[in-house]
N, C-alpha and C. Protein backbone atom coordinates (compact mmCIF):
# COMPACT_ATOMS: atom_id res chain seq x y z
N UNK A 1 0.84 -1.18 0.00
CA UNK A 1 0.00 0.00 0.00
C UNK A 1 0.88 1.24 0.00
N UNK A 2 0.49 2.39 -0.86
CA UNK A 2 1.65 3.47 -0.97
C UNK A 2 0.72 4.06 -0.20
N UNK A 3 1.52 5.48 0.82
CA UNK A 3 1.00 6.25 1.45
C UNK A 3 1.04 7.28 0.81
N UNK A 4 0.23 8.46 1.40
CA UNK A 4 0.36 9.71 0.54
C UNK A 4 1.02 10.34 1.54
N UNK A 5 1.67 11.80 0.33
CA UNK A 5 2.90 12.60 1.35
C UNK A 5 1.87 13.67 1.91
N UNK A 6 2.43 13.54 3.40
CA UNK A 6 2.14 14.82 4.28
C UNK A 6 2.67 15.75 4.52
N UNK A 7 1.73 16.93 4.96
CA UNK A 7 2.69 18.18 4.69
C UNK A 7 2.27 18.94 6.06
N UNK A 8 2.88 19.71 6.44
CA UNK A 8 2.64 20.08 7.75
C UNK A 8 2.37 21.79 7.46
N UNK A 9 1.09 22.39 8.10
CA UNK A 9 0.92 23.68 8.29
C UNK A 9 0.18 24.11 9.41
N UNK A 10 0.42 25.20 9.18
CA UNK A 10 0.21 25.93 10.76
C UNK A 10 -0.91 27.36 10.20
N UNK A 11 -2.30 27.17 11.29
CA UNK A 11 -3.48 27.49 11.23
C UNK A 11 -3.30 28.92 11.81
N UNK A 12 -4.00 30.16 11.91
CA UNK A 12 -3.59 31.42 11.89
C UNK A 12 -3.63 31.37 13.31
N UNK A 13 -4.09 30.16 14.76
CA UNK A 13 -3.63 30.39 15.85
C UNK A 13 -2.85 29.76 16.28
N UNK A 14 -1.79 29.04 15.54
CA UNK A 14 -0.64 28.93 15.49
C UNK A 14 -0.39 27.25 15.75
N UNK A 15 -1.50 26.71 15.73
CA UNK A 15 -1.37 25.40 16.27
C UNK A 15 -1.25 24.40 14.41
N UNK A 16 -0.67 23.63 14.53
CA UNK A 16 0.03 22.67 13.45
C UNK A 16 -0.78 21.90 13.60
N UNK A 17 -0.89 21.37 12.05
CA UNK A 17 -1.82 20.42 11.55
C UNK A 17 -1.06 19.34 10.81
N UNK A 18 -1.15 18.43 10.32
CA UNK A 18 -0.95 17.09 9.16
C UNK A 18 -1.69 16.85 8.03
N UNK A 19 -1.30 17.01 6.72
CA UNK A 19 -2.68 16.86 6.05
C UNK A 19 -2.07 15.91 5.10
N UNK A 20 -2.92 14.86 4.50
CA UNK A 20 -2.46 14.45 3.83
C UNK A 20 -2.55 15.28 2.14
N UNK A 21 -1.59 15.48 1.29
CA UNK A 21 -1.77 16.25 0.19
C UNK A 21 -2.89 15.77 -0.81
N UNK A 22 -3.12 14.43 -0.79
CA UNK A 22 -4.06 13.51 -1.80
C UNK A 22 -5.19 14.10 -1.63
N UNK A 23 -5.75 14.91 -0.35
CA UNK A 23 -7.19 15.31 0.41
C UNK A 23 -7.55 16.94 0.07
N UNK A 24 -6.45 17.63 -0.86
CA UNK A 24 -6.76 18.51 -1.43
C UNK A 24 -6.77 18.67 -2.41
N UNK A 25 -8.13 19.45 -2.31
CA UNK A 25 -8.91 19.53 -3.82
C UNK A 25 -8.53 21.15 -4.74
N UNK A 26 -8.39 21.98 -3.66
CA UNK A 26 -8.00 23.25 -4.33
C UNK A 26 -7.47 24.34 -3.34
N UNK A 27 -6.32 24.98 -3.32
CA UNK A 27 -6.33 26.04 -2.62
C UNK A 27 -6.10 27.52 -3.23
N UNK A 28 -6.69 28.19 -2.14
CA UNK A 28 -7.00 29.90 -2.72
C UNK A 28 -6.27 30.52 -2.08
N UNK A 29 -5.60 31.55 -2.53
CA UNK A 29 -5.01 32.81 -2.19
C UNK A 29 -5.82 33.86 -1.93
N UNK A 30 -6.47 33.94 -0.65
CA UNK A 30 -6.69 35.33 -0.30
C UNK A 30 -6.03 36.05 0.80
N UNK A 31 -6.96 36.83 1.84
CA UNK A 31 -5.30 37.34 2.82
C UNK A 31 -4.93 35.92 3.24
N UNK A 32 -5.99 35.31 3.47
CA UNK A 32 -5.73 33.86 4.18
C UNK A 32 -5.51 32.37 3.24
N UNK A 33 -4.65 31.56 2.94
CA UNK A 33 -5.05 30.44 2.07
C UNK A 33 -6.04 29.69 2.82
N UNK A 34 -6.91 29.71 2.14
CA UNK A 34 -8.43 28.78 2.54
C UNK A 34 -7.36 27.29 1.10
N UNK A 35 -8.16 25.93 1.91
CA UNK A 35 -8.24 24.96 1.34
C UNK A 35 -8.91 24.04 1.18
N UNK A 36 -9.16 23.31 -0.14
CA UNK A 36 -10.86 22.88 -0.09
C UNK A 36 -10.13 21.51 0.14
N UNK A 37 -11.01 20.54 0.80
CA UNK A 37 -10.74 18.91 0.76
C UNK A 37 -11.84 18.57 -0.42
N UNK A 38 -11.03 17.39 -0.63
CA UNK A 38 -12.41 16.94 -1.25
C UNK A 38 -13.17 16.47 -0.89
N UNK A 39 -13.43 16.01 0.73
CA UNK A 39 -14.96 15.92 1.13
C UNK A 39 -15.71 17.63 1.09
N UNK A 40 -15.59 18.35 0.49
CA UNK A 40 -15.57 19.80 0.50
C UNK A 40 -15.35 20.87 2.11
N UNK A 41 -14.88 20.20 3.41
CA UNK A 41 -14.30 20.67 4.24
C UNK A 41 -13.50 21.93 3.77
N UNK A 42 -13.25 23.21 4.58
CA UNK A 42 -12.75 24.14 4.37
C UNK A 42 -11.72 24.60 5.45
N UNK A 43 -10.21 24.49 5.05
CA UNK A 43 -9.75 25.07 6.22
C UNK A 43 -8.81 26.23 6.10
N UNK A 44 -8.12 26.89 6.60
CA UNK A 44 -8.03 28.29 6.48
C UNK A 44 -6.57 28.02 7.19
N UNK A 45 -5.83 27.97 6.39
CA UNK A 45 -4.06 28.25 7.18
C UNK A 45 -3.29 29.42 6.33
């Protein structure tokens, strides 16, 4: 079984997350990068 690569970021209150990269669907540049999953979850780092 191959794993997917994780990437590590940090949320605007400073606490670190794990995501796997395979689980994003799109990210936006505004002041904030918002990122869509593809269960359509939204998170904001």
């Amino acid at each position: 079984m191959e794993r997917g690569i994780m990437i590590l970021l940090s949320r605007l209150n400073g606490q670190q997350i794990a995501l796997n990269a395979d689980l994003i669907e799109r990210a936006e540049a505004t002041p904030d990068t918002v990122l869509t999953l593809v269960d359509g979850t939204k998170c904001v780092v």
